[in-house]
C-alpha atoms as a PDB file:
ATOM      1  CA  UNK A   1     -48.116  57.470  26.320  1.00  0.00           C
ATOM      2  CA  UNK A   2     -45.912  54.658  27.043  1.00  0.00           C
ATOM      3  CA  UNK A   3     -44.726  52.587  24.599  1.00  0.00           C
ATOM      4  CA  UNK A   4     -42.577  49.044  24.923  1.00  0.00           C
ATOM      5  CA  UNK A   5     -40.424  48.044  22.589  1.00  0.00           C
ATOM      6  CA  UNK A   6     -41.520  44.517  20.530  1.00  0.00           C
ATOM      7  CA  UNK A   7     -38.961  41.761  20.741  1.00  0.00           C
ATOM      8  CA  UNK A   8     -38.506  40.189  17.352  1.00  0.00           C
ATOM      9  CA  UNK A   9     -37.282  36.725  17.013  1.00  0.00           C
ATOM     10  CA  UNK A  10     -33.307  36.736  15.685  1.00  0.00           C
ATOM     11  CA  UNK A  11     -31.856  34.053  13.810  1.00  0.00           C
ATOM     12  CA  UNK A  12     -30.762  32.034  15.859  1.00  0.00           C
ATOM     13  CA  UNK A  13     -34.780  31.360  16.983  1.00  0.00           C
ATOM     14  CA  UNK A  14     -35.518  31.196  13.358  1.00  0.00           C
ATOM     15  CA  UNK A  15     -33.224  28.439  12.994  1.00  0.00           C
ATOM     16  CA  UNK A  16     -33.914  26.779  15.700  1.00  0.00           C
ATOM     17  CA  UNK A  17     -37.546  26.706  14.908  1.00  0.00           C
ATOM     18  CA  UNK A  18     -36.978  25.440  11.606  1.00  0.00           C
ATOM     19  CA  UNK A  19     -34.797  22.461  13.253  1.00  0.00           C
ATOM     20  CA  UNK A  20     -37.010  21.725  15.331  1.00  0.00           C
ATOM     21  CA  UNK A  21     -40.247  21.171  13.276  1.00  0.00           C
ATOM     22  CA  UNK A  22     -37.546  18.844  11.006  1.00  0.00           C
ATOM     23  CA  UNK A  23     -36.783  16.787  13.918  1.00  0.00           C
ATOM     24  CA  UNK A  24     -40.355  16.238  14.900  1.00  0.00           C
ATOM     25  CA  UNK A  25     -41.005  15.294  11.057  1.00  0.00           C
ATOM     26  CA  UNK A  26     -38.029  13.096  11.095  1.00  0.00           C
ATOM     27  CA  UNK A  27     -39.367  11.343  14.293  1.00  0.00           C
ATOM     28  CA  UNK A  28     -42.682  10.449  12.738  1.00  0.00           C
ATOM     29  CA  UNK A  29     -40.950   9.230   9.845  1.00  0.00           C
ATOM     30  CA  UNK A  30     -39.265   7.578  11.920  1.00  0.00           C
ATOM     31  CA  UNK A  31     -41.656   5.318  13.738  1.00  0.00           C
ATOM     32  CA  UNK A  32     -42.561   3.675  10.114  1.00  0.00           C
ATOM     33  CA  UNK A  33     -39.744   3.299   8.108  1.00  0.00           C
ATOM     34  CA  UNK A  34     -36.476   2.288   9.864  1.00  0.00           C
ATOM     35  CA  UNK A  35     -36.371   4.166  13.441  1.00  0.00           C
ATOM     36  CA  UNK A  36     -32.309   2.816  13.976  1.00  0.00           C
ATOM     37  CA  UNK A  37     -31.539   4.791  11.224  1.00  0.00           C
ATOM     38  CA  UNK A  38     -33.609   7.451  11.241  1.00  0.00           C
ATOM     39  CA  UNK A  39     -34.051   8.271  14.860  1.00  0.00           C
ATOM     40  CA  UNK A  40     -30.818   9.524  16.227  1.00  0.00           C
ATOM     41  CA  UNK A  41     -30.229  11.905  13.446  1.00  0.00           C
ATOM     42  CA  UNK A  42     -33.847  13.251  14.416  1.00  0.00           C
ATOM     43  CA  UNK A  43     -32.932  13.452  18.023  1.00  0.00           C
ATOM     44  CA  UNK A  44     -29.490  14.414  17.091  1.00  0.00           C
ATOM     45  CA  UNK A  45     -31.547  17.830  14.957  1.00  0.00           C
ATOM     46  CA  UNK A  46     -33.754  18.474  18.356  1.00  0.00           C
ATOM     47  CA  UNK A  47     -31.367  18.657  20.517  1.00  0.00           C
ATOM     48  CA  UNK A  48     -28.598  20.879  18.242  1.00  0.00           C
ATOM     49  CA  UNK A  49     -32.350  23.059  17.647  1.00  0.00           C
ATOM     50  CA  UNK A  50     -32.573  23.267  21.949  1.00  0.00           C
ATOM     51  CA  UNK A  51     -29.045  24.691  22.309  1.00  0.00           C
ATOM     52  CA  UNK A  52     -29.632  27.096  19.713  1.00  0.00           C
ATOM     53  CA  UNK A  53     -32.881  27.991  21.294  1.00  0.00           C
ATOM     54  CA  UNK A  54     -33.838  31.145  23.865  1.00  0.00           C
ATOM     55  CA  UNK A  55     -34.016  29.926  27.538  1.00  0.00           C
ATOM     56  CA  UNK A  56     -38.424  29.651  27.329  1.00  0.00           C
ATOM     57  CA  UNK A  57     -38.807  28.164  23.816  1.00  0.00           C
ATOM     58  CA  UNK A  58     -41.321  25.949  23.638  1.00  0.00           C
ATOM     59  CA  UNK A  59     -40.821  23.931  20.490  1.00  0.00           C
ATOM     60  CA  UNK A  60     -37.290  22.501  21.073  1.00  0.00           C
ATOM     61  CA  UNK A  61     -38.354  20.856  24.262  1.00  0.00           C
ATOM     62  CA  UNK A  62     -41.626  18.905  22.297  1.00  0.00           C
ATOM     63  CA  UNK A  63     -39.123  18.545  19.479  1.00  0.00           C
ATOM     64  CA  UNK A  64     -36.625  16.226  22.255  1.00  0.00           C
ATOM     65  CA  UNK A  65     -39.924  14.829  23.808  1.00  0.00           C
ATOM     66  CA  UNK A  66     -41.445  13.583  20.315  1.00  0.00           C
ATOM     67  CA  UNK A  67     -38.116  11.989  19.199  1.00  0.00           C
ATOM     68  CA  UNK A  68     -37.735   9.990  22.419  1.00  0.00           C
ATOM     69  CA  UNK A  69     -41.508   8.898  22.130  1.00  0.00           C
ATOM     70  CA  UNK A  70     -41.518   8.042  18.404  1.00  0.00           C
ATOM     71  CA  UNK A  71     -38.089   6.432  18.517  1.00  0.00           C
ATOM     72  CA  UNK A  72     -39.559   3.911  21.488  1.00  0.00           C
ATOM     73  CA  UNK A  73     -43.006   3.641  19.546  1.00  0.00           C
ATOM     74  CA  UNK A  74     -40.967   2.841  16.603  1.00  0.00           C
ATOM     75  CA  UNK A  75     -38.512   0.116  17.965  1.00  0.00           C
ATOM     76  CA  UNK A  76     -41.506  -1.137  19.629  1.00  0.00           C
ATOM     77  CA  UNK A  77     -43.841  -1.906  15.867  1.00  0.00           C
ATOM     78  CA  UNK A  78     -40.481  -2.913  14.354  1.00  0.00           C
ATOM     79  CA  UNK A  79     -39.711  -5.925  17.075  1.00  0.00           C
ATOM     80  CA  UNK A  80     -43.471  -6.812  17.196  1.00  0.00           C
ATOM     81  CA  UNK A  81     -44.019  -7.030  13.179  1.00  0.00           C
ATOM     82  CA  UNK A  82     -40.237  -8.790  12.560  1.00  0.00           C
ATOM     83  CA  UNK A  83     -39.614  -5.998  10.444  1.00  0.00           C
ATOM     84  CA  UNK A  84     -35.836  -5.126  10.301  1.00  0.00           C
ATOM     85  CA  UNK A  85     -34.712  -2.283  12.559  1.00  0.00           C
ATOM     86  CA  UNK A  86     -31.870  -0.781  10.332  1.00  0.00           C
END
């Protein structure tokens, strides 16, 4: 019988996770209610959540990838409705 040992996530992953999913909230947000504002604090949240993050985590990465996307989505409805960016 051979047996391997389970790798539980640690804190830090925990954490990181939990960053993560409130970046890619904050990036949605983000595309309809003031992206100037909201945006870099959401990309600011991603990209403290990919340091933080194991070497193959997943979630930080879409976390970075959403808040560039949503941030240029955003700026992009704000200039094309006149609606004020900050």
């Amino acid at each position: 019988m051979s047996a391997e040992p389970t790798s539980s996530a640690g804190p830090a992953e925990i954490v990181s996770g939990f960053l993560a999913v409130i970046s890619i909230a904050a990036s949605f947000l983000a595309v309809f209610w003031n992206p100037l504002r909201v945006s870099p604090f959401a990309v600011l949240l991603a990209l403290i959540s990919v340091g933080m993050a194991p070497r193959a985590a997943r979630l930080p990465l879409a976390a970075v990838a959403i808040g560039a996307v949503c941030f240029i989505g955003g700026m992009t409805i704000a200039v094309a409705t006149n609606h004020s960016l900050y």
